[in-house]
Structures are given as structure tokens and as C-alpha cells.
PDB file of N, CA and C in Angstrom:
ATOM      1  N   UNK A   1     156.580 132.475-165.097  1.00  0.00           N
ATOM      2  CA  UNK A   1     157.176 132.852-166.380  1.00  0.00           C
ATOM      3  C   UNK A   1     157.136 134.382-166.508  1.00  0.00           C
ATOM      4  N   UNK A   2     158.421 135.205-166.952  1.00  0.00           N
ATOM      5  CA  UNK A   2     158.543 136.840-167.064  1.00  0.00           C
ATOM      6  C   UNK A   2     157.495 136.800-168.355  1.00  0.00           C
ATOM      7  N   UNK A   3     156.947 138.128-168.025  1.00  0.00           N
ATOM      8  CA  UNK A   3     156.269 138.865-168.669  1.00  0.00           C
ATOM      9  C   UNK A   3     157.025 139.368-170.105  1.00  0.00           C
ATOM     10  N   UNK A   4     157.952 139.633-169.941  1.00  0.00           N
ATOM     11  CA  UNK A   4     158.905 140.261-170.797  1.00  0.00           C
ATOM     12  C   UNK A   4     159.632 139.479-171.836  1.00  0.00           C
ATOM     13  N   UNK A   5     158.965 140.238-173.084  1.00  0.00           N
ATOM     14  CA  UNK A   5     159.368 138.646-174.075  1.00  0.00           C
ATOM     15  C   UNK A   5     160.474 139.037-174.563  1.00  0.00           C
ATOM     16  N   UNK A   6     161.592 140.414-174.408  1.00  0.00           N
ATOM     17  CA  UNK A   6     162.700 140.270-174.724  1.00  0.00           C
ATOM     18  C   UNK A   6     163.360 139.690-174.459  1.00  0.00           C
ATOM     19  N   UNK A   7     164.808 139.036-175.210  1.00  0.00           N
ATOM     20  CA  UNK A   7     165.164 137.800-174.250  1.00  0.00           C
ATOM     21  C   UNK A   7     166.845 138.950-174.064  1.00  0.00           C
ATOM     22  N   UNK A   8     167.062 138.266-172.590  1.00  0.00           N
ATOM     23  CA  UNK A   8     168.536 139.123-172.427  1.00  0.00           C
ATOM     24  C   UNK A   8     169.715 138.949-173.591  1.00  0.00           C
ATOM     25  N   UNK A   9     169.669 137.971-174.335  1.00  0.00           N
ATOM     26  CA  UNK A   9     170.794 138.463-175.216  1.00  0.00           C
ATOM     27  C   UNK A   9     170.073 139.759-176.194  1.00  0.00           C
ATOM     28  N   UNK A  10     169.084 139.761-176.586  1.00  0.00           N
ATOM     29  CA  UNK A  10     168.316 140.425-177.467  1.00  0.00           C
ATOM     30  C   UNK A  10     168.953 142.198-176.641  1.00  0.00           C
ATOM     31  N   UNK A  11     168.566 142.296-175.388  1.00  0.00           N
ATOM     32  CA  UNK A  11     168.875 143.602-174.680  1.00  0.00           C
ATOM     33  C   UNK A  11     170.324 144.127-174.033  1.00  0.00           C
ATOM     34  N   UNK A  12     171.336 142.964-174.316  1.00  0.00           N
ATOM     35  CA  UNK A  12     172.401 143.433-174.212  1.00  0.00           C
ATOM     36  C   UNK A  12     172.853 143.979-175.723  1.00  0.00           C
ATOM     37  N   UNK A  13     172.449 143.096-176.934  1.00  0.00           N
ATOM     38  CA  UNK A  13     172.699 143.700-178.407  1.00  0.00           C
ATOM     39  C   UNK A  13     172.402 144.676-178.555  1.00  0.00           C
ATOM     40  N   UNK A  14     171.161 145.263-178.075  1.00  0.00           N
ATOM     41  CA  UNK A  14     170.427 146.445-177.983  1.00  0.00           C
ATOM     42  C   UNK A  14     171.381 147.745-177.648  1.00  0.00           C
ATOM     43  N   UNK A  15     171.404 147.483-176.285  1.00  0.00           N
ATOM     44  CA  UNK A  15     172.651 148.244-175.417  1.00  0.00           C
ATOM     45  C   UNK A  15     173.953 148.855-175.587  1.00  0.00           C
ATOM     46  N   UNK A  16     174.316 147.477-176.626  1.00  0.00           N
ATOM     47  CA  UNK A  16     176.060 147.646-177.090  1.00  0.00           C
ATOM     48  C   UNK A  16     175.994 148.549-178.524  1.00  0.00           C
ATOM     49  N   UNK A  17     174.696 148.663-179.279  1.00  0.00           N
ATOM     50  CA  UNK A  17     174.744 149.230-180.463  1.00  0.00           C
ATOM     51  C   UNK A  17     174.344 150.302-180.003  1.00  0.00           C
ATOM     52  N   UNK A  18     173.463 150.836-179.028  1.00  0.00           N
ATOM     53  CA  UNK A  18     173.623 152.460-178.924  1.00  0.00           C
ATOM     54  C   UNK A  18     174.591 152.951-178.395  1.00  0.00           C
ATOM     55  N   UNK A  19     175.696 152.157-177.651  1.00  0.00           N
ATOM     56  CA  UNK A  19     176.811 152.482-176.900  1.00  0.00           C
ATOM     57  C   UNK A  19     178.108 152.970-178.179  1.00  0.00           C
ATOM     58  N   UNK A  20     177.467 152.042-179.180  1.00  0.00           N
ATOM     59  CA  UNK A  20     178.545 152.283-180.349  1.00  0.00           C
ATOM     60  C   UNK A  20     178.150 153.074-181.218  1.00  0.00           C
ATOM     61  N   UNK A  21     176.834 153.712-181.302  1.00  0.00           N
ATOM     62  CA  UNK A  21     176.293 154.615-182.454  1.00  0.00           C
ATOM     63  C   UNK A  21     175.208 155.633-181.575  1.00  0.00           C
ATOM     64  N   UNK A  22     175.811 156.457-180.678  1.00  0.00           N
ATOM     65  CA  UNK A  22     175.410 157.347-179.890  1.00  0.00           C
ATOM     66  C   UNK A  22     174.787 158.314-180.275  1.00  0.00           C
ATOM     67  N   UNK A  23     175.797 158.975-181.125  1.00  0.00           N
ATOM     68  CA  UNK A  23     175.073 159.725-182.662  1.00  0.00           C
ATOM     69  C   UNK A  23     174.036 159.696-183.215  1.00  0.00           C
ATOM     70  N   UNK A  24     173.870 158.318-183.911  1.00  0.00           N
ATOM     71  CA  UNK A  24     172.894 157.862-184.180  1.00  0.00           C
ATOM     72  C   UNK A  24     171.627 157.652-183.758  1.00  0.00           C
ATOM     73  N   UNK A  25     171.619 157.175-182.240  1.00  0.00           N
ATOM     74  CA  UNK A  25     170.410 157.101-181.360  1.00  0.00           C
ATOM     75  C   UNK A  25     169.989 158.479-180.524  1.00  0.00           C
ATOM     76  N   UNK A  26     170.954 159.419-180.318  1.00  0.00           N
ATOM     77  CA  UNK A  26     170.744 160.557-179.686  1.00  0.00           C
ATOM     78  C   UNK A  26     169.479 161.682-180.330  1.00  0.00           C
ATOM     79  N   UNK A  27     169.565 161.790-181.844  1.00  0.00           N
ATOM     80  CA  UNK A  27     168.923 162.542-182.021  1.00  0.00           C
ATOM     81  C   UNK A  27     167.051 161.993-182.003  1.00  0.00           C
ATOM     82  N   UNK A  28     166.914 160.528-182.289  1.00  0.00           N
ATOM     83  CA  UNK A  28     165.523 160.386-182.043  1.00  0.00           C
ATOM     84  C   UNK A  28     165.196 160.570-181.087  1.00  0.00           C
ATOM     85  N   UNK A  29     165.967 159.733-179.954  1.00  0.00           N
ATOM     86  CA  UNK A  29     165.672 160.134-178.429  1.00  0.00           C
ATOM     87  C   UNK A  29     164.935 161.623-178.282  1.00  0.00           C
ATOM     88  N   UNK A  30     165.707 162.323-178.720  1.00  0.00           N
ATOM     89  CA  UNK A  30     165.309 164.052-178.301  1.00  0.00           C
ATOM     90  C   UNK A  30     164.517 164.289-179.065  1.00  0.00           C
ATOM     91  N   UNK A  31     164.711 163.589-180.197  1.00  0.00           N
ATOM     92  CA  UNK A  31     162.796 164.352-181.120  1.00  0.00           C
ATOM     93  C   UNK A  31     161.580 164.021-179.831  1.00  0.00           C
ATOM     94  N   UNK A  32     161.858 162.463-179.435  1.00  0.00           N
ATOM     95  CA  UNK A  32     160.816 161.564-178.771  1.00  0.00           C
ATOM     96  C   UNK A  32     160.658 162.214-177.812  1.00  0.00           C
ATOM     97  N   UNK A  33     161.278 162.863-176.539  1.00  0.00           N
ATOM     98  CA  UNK A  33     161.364 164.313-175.938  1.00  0.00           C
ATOM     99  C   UNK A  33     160.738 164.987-175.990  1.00  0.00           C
ATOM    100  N   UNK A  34     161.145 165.724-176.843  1.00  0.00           N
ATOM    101  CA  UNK A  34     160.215 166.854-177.256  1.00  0.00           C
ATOM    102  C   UNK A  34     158.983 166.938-177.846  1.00  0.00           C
ATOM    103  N   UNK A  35     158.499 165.740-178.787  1.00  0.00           N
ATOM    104  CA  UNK A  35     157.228 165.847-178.790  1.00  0.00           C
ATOM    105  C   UNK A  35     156.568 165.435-177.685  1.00  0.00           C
ATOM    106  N   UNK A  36     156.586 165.124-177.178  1.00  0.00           N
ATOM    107  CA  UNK A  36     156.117 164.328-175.768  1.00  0.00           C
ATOM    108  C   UNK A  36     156.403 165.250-174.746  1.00  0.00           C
ATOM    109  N   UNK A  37     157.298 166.037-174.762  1.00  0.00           N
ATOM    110  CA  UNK A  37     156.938 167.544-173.348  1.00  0.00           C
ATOM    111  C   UNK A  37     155.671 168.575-174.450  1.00  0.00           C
ATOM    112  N   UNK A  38     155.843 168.550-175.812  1.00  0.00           N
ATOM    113  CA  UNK A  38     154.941 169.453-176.351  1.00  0.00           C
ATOM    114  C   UNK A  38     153.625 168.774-176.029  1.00  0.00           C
ATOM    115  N   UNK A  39     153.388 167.466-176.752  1.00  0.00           N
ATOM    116  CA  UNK A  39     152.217 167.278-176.525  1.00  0.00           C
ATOM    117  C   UNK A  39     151.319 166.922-175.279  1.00  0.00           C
ATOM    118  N   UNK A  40     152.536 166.885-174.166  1.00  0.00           N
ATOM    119  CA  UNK A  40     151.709 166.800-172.521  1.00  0.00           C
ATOM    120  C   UNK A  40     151.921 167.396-171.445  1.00  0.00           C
ATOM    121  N   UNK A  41     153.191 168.044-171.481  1.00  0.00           N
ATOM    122  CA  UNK A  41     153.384 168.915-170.690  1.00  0.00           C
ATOM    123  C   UNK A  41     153.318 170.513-170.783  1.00  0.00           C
ATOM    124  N   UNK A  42     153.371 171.219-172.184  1.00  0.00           N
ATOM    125  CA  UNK A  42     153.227 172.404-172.433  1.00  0.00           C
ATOM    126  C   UNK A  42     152.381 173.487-172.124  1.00  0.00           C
ATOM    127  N   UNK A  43     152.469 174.410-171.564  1.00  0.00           N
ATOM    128  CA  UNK A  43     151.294 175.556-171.350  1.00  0.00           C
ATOM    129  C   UNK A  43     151.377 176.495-172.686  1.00  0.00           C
ATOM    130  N   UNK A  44     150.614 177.163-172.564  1.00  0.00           N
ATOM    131  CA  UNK A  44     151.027 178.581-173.578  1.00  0.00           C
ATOM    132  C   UNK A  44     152.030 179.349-173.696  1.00  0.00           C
ATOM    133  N   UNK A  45     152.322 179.383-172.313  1.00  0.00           N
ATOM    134  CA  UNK A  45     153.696 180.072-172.527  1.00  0.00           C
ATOM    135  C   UNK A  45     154.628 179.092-172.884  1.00  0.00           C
ATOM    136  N   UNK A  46     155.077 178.565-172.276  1.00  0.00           N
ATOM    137  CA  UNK A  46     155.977 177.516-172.911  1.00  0.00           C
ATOM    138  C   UNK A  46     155.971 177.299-174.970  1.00  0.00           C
ATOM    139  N   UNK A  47     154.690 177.204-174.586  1.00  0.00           N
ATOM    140  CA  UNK A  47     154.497 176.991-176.609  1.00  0.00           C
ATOM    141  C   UNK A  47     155.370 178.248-177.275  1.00  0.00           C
ATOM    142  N   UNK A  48     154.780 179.502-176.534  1.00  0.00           N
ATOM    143  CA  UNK A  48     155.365 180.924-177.273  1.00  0.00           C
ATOM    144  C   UNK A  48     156.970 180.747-177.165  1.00  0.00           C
ATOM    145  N   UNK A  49     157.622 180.370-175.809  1.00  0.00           N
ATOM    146  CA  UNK A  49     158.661 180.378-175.979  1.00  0.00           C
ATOM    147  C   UNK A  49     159.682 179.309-177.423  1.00  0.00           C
ATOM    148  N   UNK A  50     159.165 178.215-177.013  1.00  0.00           N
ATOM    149  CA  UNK A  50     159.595 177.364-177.866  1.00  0.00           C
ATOM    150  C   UNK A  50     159.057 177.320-179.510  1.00  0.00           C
ATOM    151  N   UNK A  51     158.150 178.648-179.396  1.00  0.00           N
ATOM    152  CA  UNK A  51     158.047 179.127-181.194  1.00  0.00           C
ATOM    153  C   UNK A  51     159.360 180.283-181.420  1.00  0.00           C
ATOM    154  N   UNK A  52     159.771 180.886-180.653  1.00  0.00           N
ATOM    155  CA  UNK A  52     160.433 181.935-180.516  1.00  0.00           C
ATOM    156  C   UNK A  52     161.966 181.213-180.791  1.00  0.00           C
ATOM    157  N   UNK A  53     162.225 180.300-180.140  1.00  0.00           N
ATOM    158  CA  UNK A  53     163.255 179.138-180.083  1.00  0.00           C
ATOM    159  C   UNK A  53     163.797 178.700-181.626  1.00  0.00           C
ATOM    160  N   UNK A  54     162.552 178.368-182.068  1.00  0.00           N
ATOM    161  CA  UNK A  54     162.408 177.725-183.289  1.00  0.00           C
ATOM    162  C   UNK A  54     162.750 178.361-184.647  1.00  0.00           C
ATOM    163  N   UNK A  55     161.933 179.769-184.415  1.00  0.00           N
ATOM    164  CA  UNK A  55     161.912 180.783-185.546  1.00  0.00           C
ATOM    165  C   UNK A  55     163.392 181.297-185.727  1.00  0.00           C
ATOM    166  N   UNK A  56     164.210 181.299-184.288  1.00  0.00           N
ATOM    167  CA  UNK A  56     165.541 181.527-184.594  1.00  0.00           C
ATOM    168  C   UNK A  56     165.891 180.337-184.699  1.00  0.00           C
ATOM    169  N   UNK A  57     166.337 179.439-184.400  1.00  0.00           N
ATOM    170  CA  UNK A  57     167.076 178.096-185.185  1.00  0.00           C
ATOM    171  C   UNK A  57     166.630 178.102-186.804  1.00  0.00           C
ATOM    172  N   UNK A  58     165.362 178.400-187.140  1.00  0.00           N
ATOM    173  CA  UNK A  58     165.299 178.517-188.944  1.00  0.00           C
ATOM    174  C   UNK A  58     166.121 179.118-189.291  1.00  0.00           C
ATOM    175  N   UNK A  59     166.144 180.406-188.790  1.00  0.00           N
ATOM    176  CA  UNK A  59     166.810 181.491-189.185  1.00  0.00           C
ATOM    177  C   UNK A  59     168.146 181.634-189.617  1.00  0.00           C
ATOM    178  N   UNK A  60     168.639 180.683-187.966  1.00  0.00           N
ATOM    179  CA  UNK A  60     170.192 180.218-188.384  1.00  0.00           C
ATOM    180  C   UNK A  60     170.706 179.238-189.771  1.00  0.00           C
ATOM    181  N   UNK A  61     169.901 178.341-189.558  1.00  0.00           N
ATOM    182  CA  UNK A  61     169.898 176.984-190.791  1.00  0.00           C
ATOM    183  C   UNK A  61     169.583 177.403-191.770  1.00  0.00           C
ATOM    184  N   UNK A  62     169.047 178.608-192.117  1.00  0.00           N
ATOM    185  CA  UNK A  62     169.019 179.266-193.577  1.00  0.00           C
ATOM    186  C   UNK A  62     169.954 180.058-193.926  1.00  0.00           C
ATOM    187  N   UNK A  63     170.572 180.761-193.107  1.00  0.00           N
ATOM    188  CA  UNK A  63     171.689 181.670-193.304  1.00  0.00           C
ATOM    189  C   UNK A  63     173.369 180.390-193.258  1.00  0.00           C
ATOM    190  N   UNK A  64     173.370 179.651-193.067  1.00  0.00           N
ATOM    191  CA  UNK A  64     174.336 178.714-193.456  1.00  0.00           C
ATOM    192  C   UNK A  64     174.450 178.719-194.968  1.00  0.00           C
TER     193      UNK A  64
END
């Protein structure tokens, strides 16, 4: 017996709704990303850069 208690119709539904709302699923994906290179892959430098990154993206989104 699979381990895996999703059942295949369950993971093709899955499939076809991010295929149709890309948008939608794209941006958690990349939060999930990025916290996850911050919280395990990052050095110091990396951190500085990606504060530097950041402070200008505010910057921009406020001046809109």
C-alpha cells in the first residue's frame, strides 16, 4: 500500500488550478523561497546585499 495519502484525482485538481491561477500561486511560491534561502542558506553578505535590495524596493513602493 503507497505511502502517499493523496489520491491522484486530488493531484491532478491540484495541478490544473495552479495551471489556471499562476498569478495567484506564483507569488507564495517566492515568498516560500526566499524565506527559506534567508533562513538557511544566507551569509552576511548576502543578508547586506538583500537589505540594500529591499531598502530600494521600499523606496520605490512609496514613491508610487
Amino acid at each position: 500500500m503507497p505511502d502517499n495519502k493523496t489520491s491522484e484525482a486530488q493531484k491532478r485538481a491540484t495541478q490544473a488550478y495552479r495551471e489556471k491561477n499562476r498569478d495567484k500561486t506564483r507569488k507564495p511560491s517566492a515568498k516560500s523561497s526566499a524565506k527559506t534561502y534567508i533562513n538557511k542558506y544566507c551569509c552576511l553578505d548576502d543578508l547586506a546585499e538583500l537589505k540594500e535590495i529591499i531598502a530600494a524596493r521600499e523606496q520605490e513602493l512609496k514613491s508610487e
